[in-house]
Protein backbone atom coordinates (compact mmCIF):
# COMPACT_ATOMS: atom_id res chain seq x y z
CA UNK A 1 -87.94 -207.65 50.80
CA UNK A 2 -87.30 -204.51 52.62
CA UNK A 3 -83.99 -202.39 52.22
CA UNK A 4 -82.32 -200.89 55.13
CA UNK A 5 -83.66 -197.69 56.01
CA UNK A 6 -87.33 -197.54 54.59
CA UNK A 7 -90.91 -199.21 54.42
CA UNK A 8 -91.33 -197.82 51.45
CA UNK A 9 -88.57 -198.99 49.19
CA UNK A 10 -88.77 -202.61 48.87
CA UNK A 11 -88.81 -205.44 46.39
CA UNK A 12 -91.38 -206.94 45.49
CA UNK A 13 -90.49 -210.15 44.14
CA UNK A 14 -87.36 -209.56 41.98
CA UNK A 15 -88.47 -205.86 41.11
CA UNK A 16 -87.85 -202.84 43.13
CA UNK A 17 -90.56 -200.68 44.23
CA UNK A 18 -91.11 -197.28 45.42
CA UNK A 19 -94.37 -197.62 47.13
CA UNK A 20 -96.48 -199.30 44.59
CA UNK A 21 -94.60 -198.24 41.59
CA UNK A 22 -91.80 -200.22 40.23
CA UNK A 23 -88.56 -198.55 39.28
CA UNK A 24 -87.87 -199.84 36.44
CA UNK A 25 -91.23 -198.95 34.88
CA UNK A 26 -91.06 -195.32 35.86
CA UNK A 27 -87.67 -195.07 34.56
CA UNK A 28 -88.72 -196.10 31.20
CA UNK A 29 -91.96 -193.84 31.92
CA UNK A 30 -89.34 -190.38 32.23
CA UNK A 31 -85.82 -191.54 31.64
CA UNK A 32 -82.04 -191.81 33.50
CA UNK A 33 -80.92 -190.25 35.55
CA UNK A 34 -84.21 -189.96 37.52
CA UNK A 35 -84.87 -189.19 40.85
CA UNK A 36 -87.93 -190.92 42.97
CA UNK A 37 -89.37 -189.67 45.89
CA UNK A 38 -92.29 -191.65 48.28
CA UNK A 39 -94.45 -189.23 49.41
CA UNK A 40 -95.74 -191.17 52.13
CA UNK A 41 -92.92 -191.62 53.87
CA UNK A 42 -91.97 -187.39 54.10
CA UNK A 43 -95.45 -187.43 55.78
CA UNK A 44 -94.59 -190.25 57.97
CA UNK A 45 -91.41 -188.66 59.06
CA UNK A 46 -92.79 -185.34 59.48
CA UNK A 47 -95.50 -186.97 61.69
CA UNK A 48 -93.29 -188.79 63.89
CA UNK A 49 -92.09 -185.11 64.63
CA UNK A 50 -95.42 -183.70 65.55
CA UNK A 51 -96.76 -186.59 67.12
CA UNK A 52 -93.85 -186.56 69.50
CA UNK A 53 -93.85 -182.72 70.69
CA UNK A 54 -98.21 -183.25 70.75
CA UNK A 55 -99.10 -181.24 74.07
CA UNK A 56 -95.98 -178.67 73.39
CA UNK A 57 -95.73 -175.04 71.88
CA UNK A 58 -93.82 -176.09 69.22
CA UNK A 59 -92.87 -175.88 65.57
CA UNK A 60 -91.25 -178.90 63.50
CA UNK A 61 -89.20 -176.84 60.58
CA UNK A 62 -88.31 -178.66 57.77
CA UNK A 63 -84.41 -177.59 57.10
CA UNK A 64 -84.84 -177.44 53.14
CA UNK A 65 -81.26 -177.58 52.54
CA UNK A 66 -81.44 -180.87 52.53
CA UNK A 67 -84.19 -181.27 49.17
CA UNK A 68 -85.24 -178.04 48.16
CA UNK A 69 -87.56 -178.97 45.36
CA UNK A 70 -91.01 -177.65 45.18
CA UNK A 71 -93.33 -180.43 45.32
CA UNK A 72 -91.00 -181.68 48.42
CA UNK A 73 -91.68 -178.59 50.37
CA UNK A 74 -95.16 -178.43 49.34
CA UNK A 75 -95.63 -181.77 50.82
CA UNK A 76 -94.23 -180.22 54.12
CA UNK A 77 -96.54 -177.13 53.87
CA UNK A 78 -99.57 -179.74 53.26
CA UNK A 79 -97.89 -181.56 56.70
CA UNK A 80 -98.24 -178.08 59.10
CA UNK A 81 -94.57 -177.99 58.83
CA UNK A 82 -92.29 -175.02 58.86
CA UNK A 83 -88.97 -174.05 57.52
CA UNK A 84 -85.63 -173.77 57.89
CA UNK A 85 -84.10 -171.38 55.19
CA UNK A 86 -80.31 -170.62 54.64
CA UNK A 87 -80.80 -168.40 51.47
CA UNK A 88 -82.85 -165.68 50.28
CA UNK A 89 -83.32 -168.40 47.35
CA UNK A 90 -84.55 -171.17 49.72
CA UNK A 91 -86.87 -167.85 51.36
CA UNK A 92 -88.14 -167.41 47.40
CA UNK A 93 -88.77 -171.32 47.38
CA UNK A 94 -90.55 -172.03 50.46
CA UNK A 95 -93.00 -169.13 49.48
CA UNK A 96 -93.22 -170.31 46.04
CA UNK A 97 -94.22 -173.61 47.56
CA UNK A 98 -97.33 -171.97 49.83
CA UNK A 99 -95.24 -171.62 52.70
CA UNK A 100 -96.27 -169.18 55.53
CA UNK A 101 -93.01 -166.81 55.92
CA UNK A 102 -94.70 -166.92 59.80
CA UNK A 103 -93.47 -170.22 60.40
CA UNK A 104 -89.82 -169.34 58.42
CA UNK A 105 -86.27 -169.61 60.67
CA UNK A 106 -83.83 -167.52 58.70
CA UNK A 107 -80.36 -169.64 59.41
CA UNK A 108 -76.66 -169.32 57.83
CA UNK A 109 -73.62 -167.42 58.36
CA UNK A 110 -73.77 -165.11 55.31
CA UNK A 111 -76.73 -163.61 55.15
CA UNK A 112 -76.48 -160.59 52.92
CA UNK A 113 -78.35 -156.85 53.20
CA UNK A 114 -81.20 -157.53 50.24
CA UNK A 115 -81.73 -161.12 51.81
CA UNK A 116 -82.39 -159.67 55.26
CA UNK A 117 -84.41 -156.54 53.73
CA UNK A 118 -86.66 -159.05 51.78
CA UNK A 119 -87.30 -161.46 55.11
CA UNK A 120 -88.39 -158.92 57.01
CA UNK A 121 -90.53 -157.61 54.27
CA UNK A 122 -92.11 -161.22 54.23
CA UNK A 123 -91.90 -161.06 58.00
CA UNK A 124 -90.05 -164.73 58.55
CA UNK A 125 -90.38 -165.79 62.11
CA UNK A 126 -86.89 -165.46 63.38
CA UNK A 127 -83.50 -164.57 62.56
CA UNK A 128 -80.89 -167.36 63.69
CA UNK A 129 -78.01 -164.96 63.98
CA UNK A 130 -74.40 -166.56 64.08
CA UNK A 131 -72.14 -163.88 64.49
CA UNK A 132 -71.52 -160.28 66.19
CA UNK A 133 -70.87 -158.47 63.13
CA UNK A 134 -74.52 -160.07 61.25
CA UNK A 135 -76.25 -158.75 64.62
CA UNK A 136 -75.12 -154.92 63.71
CA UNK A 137 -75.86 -155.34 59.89
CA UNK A 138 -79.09 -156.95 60.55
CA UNK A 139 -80.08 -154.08 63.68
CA UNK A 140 -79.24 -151.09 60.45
CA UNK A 141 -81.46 -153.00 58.08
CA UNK A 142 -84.15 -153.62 60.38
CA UNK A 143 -84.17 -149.61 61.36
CA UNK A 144 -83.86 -148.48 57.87
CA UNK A 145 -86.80 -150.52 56.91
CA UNK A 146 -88.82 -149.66 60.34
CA UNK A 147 -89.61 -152.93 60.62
CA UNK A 148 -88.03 -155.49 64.24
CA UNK A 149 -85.93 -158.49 63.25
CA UNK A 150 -87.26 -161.35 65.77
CA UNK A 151 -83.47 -162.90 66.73
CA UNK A 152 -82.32 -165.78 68.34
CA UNK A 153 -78.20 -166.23 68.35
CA UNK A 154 -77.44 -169.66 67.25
CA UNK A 155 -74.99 -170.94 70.15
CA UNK A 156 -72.09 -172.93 69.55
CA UNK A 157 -71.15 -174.68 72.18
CA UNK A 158 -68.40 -177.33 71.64
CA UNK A 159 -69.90 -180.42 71.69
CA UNK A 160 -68.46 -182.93 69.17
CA UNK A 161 -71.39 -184.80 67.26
CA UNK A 162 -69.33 -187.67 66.14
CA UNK A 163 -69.75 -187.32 62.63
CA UNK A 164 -67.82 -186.49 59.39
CA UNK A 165 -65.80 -183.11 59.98
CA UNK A 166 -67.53 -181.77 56.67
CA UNK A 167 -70.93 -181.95 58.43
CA UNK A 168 -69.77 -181.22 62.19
CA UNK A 169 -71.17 -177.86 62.83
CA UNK A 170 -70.54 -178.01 67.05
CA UNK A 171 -66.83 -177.45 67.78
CA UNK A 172 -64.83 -174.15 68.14
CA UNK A 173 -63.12 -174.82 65.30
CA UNK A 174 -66.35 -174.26 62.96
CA UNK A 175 -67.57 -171.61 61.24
CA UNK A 176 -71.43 -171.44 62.90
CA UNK A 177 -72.42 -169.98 65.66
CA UNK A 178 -71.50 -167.41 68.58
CA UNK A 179 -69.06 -168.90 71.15
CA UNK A 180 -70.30 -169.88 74.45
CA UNK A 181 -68.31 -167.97 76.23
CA UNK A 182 -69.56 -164.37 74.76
CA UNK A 183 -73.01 -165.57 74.33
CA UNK A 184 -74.37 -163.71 77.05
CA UNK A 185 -72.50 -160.69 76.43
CA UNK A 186 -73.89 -160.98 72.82
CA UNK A 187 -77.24 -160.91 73.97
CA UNK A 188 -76.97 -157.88 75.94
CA UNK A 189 -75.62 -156.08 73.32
CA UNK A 190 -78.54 -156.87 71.17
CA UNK A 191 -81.27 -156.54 73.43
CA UNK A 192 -79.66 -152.80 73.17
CA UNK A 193 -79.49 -152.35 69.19
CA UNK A 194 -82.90 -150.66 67.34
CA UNK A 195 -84.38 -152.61 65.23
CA UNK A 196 -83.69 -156.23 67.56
CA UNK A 197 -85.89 -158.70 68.98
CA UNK A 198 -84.71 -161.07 71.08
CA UNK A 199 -86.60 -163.87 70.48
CA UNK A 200 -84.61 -167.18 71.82
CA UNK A 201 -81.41 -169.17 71.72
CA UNK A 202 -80.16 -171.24 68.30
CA UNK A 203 -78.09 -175.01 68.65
CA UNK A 204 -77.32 -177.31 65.85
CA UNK A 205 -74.11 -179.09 66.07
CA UNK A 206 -73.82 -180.88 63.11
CA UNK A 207 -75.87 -183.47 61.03
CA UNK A 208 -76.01 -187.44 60.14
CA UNK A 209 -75.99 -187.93 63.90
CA UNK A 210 -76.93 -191.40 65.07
CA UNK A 211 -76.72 -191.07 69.20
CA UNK A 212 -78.64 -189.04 71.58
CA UNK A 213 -75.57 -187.89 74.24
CA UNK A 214 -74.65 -185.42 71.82
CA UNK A 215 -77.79 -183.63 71.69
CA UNK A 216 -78.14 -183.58 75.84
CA UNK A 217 -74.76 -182.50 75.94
CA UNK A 218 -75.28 -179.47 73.70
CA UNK A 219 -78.80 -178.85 75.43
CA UNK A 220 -77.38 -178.90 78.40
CA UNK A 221 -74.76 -175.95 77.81
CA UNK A 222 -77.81 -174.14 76.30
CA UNK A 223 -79.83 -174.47 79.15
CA UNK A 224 -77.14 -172.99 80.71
CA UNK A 225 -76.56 -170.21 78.58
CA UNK A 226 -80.67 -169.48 78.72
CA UNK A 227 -80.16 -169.18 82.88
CA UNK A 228 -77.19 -167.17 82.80
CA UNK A 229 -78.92 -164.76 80.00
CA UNK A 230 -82.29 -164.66 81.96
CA UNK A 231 -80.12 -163.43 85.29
CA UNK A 232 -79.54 -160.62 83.48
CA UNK A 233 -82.97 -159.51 82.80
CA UNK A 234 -83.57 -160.59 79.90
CA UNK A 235 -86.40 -163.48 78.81
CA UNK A 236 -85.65 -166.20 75.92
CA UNK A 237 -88.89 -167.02 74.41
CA UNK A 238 -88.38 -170.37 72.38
CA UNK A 239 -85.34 -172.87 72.50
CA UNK A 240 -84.68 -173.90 68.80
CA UNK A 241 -82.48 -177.20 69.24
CA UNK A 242 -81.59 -177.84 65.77
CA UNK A 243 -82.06 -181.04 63.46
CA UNK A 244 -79.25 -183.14 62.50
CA UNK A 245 -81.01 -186.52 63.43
CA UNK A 246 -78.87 -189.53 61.12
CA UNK A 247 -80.65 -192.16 58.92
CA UNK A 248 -79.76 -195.62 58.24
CA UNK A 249 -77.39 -196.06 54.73
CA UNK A 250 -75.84 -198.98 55.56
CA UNK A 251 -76.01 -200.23 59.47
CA UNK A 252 -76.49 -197.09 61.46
CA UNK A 253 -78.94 -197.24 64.39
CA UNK A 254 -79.94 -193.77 64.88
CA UNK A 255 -82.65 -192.99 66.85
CA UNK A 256 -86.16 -192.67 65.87
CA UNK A 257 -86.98 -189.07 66.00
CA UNK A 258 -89.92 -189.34 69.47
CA UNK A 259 -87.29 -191.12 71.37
CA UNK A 260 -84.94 -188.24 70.75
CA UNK A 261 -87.41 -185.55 70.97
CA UNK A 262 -88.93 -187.39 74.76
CA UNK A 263 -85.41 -187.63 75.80
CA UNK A 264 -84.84 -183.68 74.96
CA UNK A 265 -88.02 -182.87 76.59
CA UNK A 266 -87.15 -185.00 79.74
CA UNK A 267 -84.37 -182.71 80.36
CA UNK A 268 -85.79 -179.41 79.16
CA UNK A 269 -88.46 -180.54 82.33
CA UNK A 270 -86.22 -181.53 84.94
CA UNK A 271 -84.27 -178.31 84.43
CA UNK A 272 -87.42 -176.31 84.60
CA UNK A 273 -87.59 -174.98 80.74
CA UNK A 274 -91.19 -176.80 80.16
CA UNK A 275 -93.09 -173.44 79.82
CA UNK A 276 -90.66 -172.46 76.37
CA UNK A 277 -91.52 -172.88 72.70
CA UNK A 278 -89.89 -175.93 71.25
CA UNK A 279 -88.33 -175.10 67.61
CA UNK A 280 -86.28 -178.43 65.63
CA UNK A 281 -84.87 -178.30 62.16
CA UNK A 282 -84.97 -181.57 60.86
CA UNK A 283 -83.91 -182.21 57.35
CA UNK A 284 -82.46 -185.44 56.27
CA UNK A 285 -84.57 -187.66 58.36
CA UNK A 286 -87.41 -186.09 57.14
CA UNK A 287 -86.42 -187.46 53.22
CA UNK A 288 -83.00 -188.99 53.52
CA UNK A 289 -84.99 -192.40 53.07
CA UNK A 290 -87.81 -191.39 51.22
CA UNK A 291 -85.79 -191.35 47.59
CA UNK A 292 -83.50 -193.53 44.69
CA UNK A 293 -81.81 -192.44 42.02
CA UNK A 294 -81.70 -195.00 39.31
CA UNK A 295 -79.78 -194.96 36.50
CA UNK A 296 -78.94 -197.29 33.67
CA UNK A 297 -75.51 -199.17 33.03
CA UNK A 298 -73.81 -197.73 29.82
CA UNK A 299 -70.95 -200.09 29.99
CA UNK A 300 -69.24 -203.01 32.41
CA UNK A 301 -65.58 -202.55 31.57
CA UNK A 302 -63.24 -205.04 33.07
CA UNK A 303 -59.67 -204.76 34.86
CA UNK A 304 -56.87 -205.69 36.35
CA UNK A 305 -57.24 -203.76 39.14
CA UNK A 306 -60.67 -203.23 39.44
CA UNK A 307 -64.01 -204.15 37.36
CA UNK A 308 -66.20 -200.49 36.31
CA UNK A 309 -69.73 -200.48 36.25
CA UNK A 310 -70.22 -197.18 34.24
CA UNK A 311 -73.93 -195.42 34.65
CA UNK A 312 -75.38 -192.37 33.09
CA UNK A 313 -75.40 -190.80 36.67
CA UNK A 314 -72.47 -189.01 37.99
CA UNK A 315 -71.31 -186.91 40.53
CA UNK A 316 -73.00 -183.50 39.18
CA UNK A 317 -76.03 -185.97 40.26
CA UNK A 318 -75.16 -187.07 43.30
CA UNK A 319 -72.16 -185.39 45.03
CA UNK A 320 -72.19 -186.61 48.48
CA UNK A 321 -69.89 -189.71 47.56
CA UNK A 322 -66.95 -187.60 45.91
CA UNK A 323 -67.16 -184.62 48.78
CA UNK A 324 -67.98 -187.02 51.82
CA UNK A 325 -67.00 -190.28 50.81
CA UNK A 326 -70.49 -191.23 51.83
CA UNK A 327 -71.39 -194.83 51.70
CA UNK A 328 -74.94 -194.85 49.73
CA UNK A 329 -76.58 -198.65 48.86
CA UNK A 330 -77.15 -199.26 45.49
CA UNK A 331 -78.90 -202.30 44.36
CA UNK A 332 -80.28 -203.29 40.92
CA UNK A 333 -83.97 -202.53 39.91
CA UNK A 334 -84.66 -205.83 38.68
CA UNK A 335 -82.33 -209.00 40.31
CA UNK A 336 -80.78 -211.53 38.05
CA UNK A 337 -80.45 -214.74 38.83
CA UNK A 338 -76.81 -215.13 38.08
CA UNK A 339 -73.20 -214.87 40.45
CA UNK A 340 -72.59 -211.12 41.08
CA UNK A 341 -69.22 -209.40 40.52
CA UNK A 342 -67.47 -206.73 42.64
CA UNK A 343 -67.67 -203.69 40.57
CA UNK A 344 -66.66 -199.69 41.16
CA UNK A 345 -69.54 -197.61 40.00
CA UNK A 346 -68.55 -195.10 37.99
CA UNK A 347 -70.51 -191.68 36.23
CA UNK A 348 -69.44 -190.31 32.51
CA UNK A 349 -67.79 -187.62 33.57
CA UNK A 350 -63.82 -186.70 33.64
CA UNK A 351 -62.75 -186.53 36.93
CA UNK A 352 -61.16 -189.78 38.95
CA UNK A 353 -63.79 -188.39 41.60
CA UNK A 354 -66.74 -189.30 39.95
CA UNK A 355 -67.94 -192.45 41.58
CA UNK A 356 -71.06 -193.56 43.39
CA UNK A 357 -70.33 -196.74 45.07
CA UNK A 358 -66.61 -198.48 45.53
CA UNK A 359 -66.51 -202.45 45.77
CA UNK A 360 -70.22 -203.70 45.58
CA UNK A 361 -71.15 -206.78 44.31
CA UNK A 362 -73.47 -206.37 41.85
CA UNK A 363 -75.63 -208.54 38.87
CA UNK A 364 -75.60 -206.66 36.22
CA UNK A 365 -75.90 -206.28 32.31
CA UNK A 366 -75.35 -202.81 30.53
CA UNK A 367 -78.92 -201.69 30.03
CA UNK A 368 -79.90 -203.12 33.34
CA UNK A 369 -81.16 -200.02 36.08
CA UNK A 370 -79.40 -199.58 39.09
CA UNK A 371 -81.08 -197.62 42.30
CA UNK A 372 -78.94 -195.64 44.89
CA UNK A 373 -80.66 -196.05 47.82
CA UNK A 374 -81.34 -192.91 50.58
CA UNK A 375 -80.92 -190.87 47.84
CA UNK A 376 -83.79 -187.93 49.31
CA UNK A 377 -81.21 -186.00 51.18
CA UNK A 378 -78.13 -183.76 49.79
CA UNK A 379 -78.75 -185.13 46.36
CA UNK A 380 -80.99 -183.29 43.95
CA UNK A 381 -80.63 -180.32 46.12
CA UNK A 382 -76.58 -180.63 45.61
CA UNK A 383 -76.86 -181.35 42.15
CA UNK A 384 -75.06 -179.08 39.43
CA UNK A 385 -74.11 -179.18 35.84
CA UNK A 386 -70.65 -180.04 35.95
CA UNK A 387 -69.48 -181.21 32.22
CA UNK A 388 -72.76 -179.46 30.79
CA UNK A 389 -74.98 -182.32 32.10
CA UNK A 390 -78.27 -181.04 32.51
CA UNK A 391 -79.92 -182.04 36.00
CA UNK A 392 -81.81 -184.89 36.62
CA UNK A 393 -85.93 -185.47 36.25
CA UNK A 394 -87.70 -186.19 39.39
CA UNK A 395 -90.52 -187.97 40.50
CA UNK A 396 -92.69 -188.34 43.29
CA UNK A 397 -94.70 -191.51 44.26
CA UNK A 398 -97.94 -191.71 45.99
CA UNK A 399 -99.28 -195.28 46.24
CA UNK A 400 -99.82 -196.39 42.72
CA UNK A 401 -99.98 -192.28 41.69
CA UNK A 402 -96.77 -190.96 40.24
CA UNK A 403 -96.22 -187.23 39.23
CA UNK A 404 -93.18 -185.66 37.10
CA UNK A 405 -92.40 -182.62 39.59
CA UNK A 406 -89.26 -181.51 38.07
CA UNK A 407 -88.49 -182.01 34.51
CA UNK A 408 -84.99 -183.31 32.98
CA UNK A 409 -82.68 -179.97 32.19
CA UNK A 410 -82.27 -179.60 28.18
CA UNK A 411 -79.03 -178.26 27.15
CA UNK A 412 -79.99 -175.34 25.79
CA UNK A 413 -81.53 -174.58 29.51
CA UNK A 414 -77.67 -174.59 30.54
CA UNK A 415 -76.53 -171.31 28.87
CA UNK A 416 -79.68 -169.94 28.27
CA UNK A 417 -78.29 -166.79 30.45
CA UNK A 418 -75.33 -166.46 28.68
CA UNK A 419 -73.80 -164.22 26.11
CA UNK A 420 -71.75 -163.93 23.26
CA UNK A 421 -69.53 -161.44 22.43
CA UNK A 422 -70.01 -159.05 20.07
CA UNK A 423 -67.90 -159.80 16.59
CA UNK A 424 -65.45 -157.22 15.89
């Protein structure tokens, strides 16, 4: 049986499997909380990308935000991807991963002085540059160094994705991007500063997005934006339209990434931008689907308002139910034959807020393993150490292969940069 949202997470009989390995085994193989990835299906995802801009000057980069972990990024090196970075952190990761800093989009709104002095050192690709005041920082760095920072402005241009406000990165009302309305001047004034490149034009309007209007809506304003700019004598290079493409948790039909990507290229045609570099930033549909988390039941403790199912994963695991109230399956790893009751599931740690999954009906025993489903995306790479819980192991499945790629945190990891004071 097949779960919503991947080939590659199934049962197989009454046992769940990731690809050919069973849950439940590689659990008691490296312990709970544990974190499984299929390999297979990044590589089928990132395919789906190339194979549907094939014929195009293009470049599919991975937005690592969304699972930063090495072996993860490797996999997307190993794929021909490239990569969208928001930190000089995720710039130290992707390299540390074998990433070419040639095929590296330097996004976010923050970017500080040693971050930029460090890309251009590396020499990333591009510069998405969200704000007037980063343009004049990043001009004086780029001089000081005597090196060019290759820019694109990352547009906003009011276009509501339809999707939590937390993720909706589109509207005025946001924090990214330069407005549409002094996008052109903003280009001007860069094509003037020393040390600028203008390079192309930056859209991403928010993420977990499950329809295609939004995206022609906001490509549309672009395209708009790239006519008005080129009027003025200036030439955009590459269009870099962003990622943001939604996966199925529950019963969301986004769609799959080449009918998204052929209906983007339909209009970039018939508006007469076919000759331009194509740049997307996909990041959760590239692993959203491709990962559990499974973790044991500690306890089932009854109520009168509500049953608890009580795991050894919490919310410094897995955050995105707490922050978003995100709806995330979670199935056992091995069904029972018995009448399931509606349970809360619930983490160890002392906050009301730390739950995983409200109301599902669940068979379950306390030592039984439970797997949150979709678990690739905004998980691990969200994770923290809230309560002094060391982060999780993780594991990534290849066929019948597994590998340990990131080992359990030990406490003594947790304050292992940390001082005492001196006695007095």
């Amino acid at each position: 049986m097949t779960l919503p949202g991947s080939t590659h997470v199934a049962y197989r009989g009454d046992t769940l499997f990731v690809e050919d390995c069973s849950v439940a085994d590689l659990a008691k193989r490296f312990g709970t909380p544990l974190y499984v990835y299929s390999q297979t299906a990044m590589r089928e995802a990132a395919s789906a990308w190339q194979r549907a801009l094939a014929g195009r000057d293009h470049l599919v980069c991975y937005a690592m935000k969304a699972n930063s972990s090495l072996a993860v990024l490797q996999t997307f090196v190993e794929a021909g991807c490239g990569f969208d970075i928001v930190s000089g952190g995720e710039l130290e990761r992707v390299l540390a991963a074998g990433a070419d800093a040639r095929k590296v989009v330097f996004s976010g709104v923050g970017k500080t002085r040693a971050e930029m002095q460090r890309a251009l050192q590396v020499g990333v690709l591009c510069f998405n540059v969200e704000s007037e005041a980063e343009l004049d920082v990043l001009s004086a760095v780029a001089s000081a160094s005597g090196r060019t920072a290759r820019v694109s402005l990352r547009v906003n241009p009011d276009v509501d994705a339809g999707t939590h406000p937390y993720i909706s990165t589109g509207l005025k009302a946001n924090k990214f991007g330069v407005s549409h309305e002094r996008a052109v001047d903003v280009y001007r004034r860069a094509a003037a500063l020393p040390g600028i490149e203008v390079a192309g034009i930056d859209c991403h309007i928010g993420s977990q997005i499950t329809e295609i209007g939004p995206y022609l809506d906001a490509l549309d304003r672009v395209l708009d934006l790239v006519d008005a700019v080129e009027a003025t004598g200036l030439r955009l290079h590459h269009l870099d339209l962003g990622g943001g493409l939604g996966i199925t948790y529950t019963d969301e039909t986004p769609p799959a990434a080449d009918a998204l990507v052929e209906a983007l290229l339909q209009r970039i045609d018939e508006r007469g931008h076919g000759h331009r570099r194509i740049l997307f930033e996909p990041g959760r549909s590239m692993v959203g689907n491709a990962g559990v988390l499974a973790s044991e039941v500690l306890y089932l403790k009854p109520g009168e308002a509500k049953n608890f199912c009580i795991v050894d994963a919490a919310m410094n695991d897995l955050v995105r139910p707490a922050m978003y109230q995100a709806w995330m399956g979670i199935v056992a790893c091995r069904l029972r034959n018995e009448a399931p009751v509606t349970y809360d599931v619930v983490g160890p740690i002392c906050e009301s807020g730390d739950w995983l999954g409200r109301d599902r009906a669940l068979a379950v025993q306390a030592g039984d393993l439970l797997a949150v489903l979709s678990a690739g995306a905004y998980c691990m790479s969200m994770a923290g150490n809230y309560n002094s819980r060391g982060r999780a192991a993780e594991v990534m499945v290849a066929g019948s292969q597994s590998w340990l790629i990131r080992e359990r945190e030990q406490p003594s990891e947790l304050f292992r940069g940390e001082r005492l004071l001196p006695k007095r």
